[in-house]
C-alpha atoms as a PDB file:
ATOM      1  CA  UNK A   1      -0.129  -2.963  -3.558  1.00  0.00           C
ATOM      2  CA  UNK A   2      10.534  -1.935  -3.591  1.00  0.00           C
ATOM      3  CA  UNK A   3      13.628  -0.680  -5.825  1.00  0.00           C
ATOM      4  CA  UNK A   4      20.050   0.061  -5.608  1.00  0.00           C
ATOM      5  CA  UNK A   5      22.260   2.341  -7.099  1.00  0.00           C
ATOM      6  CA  UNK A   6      22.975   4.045  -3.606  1.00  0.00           C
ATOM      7  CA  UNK A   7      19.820   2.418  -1.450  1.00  0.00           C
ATOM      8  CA  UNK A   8      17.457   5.430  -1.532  1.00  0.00           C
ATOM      9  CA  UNK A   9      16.740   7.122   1.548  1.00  0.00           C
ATOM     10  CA  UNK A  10      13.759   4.743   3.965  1.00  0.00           C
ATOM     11  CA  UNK A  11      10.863   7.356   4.571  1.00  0.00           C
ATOM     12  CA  UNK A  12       8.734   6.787   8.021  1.00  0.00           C
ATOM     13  CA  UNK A  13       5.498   8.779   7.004  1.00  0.00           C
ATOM     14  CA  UNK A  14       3.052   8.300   9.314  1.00  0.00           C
ATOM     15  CA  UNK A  15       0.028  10.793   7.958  1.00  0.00           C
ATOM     16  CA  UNK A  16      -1.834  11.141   4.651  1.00  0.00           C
ATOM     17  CA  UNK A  17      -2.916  13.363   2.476  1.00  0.00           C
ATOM     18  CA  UNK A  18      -6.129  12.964   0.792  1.00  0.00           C
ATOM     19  CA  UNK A  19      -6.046  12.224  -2.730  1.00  0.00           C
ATOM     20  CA  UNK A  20      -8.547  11.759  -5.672  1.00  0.00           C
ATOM     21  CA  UNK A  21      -8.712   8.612  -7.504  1.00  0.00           C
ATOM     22  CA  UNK A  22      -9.667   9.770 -11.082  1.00  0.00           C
ATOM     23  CA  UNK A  23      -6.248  12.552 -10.509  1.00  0.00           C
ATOM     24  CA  UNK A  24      -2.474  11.268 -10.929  1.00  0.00           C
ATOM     25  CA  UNK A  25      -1.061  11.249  -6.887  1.00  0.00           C
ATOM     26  CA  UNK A  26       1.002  13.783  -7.173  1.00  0.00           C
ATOM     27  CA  UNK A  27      -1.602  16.270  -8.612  1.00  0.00           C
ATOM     28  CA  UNK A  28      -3.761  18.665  -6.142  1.00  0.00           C
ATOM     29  CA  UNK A  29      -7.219  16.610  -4.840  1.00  0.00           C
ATOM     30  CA  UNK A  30      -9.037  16.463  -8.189  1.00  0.00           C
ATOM     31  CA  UNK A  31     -13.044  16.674  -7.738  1.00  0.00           C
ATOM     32  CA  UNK A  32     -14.147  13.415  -6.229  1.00  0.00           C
ATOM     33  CA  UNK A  33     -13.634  13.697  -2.501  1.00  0.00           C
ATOM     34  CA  UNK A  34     -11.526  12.822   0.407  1.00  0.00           C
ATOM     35  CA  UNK A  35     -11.349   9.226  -0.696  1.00  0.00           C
ATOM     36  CA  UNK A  36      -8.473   8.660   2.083  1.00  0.00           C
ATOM     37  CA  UNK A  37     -10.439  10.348   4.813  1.00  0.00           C
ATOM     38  CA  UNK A  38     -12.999   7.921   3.610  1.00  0.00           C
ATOM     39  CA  UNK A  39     -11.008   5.227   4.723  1.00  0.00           C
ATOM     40  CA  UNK A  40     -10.056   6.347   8.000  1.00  0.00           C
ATOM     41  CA  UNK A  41     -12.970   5.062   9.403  1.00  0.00           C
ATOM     42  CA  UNK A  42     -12.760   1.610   7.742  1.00  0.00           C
ATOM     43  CA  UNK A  43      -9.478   1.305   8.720  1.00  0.00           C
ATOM     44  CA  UNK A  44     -10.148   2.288  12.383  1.00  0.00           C
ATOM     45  CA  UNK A  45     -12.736   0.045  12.883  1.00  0.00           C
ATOM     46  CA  UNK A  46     -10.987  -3.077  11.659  1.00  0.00           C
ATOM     47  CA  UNK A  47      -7.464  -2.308  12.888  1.00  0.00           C
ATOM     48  CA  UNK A  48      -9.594  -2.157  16.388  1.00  0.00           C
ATOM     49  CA  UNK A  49     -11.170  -5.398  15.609  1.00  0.00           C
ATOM     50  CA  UNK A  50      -8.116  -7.282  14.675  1.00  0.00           C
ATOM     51  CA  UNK A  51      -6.156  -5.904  17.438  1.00  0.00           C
ATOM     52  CA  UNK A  52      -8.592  -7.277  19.690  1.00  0.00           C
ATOM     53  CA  UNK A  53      -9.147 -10.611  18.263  1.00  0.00           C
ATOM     54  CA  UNK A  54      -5.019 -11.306  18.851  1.00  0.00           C
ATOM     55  CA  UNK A  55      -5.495  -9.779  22.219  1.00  0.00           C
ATOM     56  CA  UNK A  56      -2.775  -7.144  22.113  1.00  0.00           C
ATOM     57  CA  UNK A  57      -3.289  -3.848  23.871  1.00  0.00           C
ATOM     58  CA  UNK A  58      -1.920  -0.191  21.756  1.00  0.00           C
ATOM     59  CA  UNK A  59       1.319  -0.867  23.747  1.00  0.00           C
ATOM     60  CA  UNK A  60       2.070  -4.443  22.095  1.00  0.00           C
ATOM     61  CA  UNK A  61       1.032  -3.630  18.726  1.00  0.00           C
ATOM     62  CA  UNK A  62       3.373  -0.291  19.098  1.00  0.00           C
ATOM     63  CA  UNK A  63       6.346  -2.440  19.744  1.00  0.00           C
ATOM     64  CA  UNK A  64       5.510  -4.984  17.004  1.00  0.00           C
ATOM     65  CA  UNK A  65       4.987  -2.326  14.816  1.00  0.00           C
ATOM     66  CA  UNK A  66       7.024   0.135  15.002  1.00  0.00           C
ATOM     67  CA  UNK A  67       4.531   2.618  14.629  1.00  0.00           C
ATOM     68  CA  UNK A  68       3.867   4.763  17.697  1.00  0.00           C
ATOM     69  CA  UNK A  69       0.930   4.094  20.041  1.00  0.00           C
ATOM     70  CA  UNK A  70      -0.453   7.556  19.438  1.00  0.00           C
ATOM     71  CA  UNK A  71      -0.745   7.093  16.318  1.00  0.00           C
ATOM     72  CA  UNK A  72      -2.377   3.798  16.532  1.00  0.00           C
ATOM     73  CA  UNK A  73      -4.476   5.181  18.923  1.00  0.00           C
ATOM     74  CA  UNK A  74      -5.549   8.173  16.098  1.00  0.00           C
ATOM     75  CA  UNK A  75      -6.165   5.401  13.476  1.00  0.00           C
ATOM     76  CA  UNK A  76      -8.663   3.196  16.058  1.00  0.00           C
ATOM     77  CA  UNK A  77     -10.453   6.623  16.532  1.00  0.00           C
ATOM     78  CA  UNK A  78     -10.761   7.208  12.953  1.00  0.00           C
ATOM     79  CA  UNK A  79      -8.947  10.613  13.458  1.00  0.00           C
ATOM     80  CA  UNK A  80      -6.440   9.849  10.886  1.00  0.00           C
ATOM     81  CA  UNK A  81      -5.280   7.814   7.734  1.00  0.00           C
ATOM     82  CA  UNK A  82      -2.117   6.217   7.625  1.00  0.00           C
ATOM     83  CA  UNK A  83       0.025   6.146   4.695  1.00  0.00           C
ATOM     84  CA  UNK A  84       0.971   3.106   2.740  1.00  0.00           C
ATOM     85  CA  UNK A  85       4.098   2.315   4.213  1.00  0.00           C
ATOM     86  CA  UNK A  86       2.207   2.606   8.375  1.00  0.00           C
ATOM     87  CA  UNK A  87      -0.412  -0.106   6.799  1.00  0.00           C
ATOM     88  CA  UNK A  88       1.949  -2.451   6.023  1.00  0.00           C
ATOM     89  CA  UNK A  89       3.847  -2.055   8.997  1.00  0.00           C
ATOM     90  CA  UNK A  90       0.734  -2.525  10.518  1.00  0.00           C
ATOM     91  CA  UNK A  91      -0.293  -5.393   8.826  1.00  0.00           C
ATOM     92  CA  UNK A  92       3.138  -7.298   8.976  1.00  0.00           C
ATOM     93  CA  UNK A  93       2.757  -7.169  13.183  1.00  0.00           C
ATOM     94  CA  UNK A  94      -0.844  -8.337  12.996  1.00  0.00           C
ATOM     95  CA  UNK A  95       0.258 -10.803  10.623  1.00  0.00           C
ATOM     96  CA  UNK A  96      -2.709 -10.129   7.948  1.00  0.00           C
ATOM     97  CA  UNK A  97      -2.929  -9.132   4.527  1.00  0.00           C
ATOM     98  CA  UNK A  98      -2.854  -5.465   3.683  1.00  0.00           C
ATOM     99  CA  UNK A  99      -6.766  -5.696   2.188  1.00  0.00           C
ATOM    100  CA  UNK A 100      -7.792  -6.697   6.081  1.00  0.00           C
ATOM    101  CA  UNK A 101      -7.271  -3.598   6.772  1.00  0.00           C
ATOM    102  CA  UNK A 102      -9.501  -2.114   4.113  1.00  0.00           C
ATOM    103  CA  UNK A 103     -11.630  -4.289   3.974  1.00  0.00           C
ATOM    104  CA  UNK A 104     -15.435  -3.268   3.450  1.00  0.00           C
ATOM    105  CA  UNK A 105     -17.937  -5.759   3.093  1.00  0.00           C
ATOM    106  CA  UNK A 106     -19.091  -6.378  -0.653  1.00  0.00           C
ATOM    107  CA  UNK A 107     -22.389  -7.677  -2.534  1.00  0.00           C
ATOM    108  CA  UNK A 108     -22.270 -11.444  -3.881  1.00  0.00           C
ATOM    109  CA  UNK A 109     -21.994 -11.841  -7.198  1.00  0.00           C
ATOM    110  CA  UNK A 110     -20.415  -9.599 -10.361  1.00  0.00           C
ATOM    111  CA  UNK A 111     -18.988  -6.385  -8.433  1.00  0.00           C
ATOM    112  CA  UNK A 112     -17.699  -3.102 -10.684  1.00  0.00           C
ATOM    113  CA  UNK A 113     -15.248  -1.295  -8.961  1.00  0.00           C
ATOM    114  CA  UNK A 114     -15.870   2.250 -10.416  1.00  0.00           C
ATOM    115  CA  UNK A 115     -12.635   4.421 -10.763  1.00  0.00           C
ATOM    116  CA  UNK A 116     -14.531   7.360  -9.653  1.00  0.00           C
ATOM    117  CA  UNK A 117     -15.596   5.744  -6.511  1.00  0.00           C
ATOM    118  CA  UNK A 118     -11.908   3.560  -6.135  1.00  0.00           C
ATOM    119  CA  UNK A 119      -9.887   4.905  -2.421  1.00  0.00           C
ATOM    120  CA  UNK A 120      -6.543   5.920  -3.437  1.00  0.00           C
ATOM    121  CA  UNK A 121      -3.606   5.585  -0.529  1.00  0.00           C
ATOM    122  CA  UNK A 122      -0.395   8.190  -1.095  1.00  0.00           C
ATOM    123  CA  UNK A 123       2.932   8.066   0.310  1.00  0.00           C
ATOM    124  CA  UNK A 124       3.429  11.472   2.404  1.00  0.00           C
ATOM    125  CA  UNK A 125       4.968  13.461  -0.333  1.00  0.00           C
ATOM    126  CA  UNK A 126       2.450  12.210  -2.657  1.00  0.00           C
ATOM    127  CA  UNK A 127       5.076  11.112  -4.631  1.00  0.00           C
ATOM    128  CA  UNK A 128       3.302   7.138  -4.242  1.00  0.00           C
ATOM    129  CA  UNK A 129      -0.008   5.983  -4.714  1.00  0.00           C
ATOM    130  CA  UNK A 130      -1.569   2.637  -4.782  1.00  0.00           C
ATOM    131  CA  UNK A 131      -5.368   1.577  -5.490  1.00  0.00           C
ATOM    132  CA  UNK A 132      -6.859  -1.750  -5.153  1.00  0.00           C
ATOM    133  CA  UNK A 133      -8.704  -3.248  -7.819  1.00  0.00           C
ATOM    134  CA  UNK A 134     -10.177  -5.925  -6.150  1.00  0.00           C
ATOM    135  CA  UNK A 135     -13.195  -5.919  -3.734  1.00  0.00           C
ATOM    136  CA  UNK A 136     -12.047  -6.473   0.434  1.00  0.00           C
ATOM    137  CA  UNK A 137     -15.007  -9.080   0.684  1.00  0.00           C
ATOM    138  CA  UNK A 138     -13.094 -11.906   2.268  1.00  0.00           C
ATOM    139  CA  UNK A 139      -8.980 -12.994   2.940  1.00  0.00           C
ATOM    140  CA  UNK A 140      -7.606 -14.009   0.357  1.00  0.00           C
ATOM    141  CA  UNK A 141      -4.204 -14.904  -1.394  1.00  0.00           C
ATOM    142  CA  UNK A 142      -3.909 -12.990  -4.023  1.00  0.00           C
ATOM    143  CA  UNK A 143      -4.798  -8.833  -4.253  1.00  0.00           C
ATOM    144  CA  UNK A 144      -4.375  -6.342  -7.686  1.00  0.00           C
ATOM    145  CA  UNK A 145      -3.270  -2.938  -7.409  1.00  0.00           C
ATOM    146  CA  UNK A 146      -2.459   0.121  -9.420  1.00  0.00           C
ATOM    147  CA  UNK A 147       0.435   1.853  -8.624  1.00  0.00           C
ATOM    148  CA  UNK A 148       1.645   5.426  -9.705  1.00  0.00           C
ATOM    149  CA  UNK A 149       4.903   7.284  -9.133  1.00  0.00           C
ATOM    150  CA  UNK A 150       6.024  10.662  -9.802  1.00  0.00           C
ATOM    151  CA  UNK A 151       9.277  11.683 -12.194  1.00  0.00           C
ATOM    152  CA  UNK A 152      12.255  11.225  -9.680  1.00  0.00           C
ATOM    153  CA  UNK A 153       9.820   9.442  -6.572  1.00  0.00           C
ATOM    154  CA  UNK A 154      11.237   6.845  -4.691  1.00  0.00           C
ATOM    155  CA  UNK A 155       9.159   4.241  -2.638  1.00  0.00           C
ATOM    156  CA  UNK A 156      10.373   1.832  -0.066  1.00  0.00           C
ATOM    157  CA  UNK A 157       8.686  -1.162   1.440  1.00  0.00           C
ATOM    158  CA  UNK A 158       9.734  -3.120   4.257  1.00  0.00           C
ATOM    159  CA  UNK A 159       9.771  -6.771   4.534  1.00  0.00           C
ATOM    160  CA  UNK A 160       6.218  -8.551   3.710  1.00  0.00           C
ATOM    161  CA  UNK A 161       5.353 -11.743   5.102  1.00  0.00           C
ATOM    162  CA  UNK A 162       7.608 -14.399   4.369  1.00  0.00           C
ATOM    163  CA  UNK A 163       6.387 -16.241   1.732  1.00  0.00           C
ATOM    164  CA  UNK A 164       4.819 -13.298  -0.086  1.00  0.00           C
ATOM    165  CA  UNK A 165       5.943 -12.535  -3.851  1.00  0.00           C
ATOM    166  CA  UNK A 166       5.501  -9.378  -6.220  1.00  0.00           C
ATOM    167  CA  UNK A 167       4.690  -9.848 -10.046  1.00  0.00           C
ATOM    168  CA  UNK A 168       4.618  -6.065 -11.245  1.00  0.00           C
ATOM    169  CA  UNK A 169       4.468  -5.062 -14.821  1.00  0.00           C
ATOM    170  CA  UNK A 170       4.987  -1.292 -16.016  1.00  0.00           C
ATOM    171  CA  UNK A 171       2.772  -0.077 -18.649  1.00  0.00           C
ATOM    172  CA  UNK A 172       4.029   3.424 -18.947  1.00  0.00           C
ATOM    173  CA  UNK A 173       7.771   5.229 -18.128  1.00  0.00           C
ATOM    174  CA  UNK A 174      10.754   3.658 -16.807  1.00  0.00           C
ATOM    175  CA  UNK A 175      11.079   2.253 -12.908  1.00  0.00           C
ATOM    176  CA  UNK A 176      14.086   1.135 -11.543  1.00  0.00           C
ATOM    177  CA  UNK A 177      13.682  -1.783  -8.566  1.00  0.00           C
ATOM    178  CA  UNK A 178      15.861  -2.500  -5.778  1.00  0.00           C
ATOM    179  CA  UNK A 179      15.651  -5.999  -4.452  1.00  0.00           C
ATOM    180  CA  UNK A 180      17.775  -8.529  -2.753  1.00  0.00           C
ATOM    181  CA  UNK A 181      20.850  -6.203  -3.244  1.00  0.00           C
ATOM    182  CA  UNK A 182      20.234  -5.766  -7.639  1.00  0.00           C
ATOM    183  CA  UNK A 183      18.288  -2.837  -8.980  1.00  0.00           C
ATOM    184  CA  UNK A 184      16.696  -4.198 -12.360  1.00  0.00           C
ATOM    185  CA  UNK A 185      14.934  -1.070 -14.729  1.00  0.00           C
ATOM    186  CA  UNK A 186      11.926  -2.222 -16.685  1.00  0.00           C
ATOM    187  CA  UNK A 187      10.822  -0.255 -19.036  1.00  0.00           C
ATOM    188  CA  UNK A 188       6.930  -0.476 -20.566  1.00  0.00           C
ATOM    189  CA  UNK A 189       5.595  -3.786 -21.724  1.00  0.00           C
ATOM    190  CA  UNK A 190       8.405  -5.181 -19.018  1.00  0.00           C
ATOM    191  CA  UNK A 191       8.066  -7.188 -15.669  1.00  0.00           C
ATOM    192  CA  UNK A 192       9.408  -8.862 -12.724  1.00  0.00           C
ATOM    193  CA  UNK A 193       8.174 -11.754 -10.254  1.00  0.00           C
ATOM    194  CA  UNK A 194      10.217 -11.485  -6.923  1.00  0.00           C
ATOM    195  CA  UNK A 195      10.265 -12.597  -3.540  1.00  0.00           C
ATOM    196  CA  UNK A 196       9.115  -9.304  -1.190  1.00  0.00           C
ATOM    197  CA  UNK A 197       9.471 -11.028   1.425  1.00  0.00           C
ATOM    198  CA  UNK A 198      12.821  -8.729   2.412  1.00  0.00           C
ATOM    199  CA  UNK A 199      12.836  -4.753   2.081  1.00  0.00           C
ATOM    200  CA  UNK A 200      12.665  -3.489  -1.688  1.00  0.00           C
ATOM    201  CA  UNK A 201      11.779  -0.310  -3.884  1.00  0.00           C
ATOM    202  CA  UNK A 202      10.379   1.372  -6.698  1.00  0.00           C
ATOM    203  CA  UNK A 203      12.175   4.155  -8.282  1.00  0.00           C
ATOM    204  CA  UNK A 204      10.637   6.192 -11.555  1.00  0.00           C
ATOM    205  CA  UNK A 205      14.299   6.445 -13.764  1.00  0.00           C
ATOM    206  CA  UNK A 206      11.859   8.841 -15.988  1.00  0.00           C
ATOM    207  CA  UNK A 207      10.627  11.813 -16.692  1.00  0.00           C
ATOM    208  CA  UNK A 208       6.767  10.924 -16.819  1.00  0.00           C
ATOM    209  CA  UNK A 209       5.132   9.490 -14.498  1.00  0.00           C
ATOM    210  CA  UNK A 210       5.545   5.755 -14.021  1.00  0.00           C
ATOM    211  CA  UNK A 211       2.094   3.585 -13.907  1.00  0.00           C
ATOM    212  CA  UNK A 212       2.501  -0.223 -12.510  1.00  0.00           C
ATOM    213  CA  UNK A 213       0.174  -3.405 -12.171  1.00  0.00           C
ATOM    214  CA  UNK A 214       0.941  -5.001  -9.150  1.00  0.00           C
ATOM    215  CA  UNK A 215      -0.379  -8.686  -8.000  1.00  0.00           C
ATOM    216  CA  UNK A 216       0.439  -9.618  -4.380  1.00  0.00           C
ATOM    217  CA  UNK A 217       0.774 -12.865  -3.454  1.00  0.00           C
ATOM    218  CA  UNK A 218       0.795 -14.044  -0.094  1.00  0.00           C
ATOM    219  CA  UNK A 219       1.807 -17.727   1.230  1.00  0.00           C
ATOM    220  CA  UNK A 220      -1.808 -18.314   2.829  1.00  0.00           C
ATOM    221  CA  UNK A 221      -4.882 -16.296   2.862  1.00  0.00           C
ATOM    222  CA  UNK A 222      -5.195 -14.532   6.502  1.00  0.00           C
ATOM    223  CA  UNK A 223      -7.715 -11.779   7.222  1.00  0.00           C
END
């Protein structure tokens, strides 16, 4: 799948940890395996694929990106996961919706997305963790994540897509969000609809750890 009271402090991670979907992110790999090394492949393959379909070489994408070319060069290769915040970077210069990037080909008809089997993407310090609850069968507009964050974890997000818009509720603890120059707390049961289409973050303001619904929204479906 944002938060101003000073800006916290942009992170650049550019590796992941592996982390467990049926664990909190900032707990130790529960049982349930390497779901993110899981997705190195996946993500290797298609970042490869899209790359290739806009014709730009490691170089160009670097630049557009911001993300080095060794490192895009790692993730092609399937030799390592990026973190939320590469993805999107990622994603922004290819100009596609984060779920291209995940994307695995699903069955038609009714699909159940087990937790135990859901791929769960951290921040670097763990601190962040997002997981998709909707299958990467096709582009589409609109995408569904859960999103947990640590007592005192911060989380910043660059600039979507213009067009793109965040409604987030919080269903448990107290997160603080910086956009468009206000931080607005929301507390459980509370939510926002804003425009993320400029940089934001999510700050937990408790001392539990914060769980969030997010629904993405982008201007057209690309993929």
């Amino acid at each position: 799948m944002v938060a101003r009271k000073p800006p916290p402090r942009k992170k650049s991670p550019e590796a992941v940890a592996p982390a467990s979907a049926a664990a909190p992110p900032a707990s130790p790999p529960a049982p349930g395996g390497d779901d993110t090394a899981d997705l190195a492949p996946v993500v290797g393959a298609n970042l490869r694929r899209l790359r290739t379909r806009r014709g730009l070489s490691l170089e160009r994408l670097s630049q557009l990106s911001g993300v080095s070319r060794a490192m895009l060069g790692q993730i092609e290769l399937g030799q390592s996961a990026p973190t939320i915040n590469v993805l999107w970077k990622i994603a922004r210069a290819l100009e596609v919706t984060f779920s291209a990037l995940i994307s695995t080909r699903s069955q038609s008809g009714a699909l159940i997305l087990r937790s135990s089997e859901a791929k769960v993407l951290t921040s670097k310090d763990r601190s962040f963790s997002s997981r998709a609850l909707f299958p990467f069968d096709e582009p589409r507009r609109v995408e569904f994540y859960e999103l947990r964050l640590t007592p005192g974890g911060v989380e910043t997000a660059d600039a979507h897509a213009p067009g793109t818009s965040e409604n987030l509720v919080v269903t448990a603890g107290t997160v603080e969000i910086d956009v468009a120059g206000e931080t607005h707390r929301l507390d459980a049961g509370d939510s926002i609809l804003f425009e993320a289409d400029s940089p934001h973050a999510y700050r937990n303001a408790g001392r539990g750890e914060a769980v969030m619904y997010l629904v993405m929204t982008y201007a057209e479906a690309v993929g």
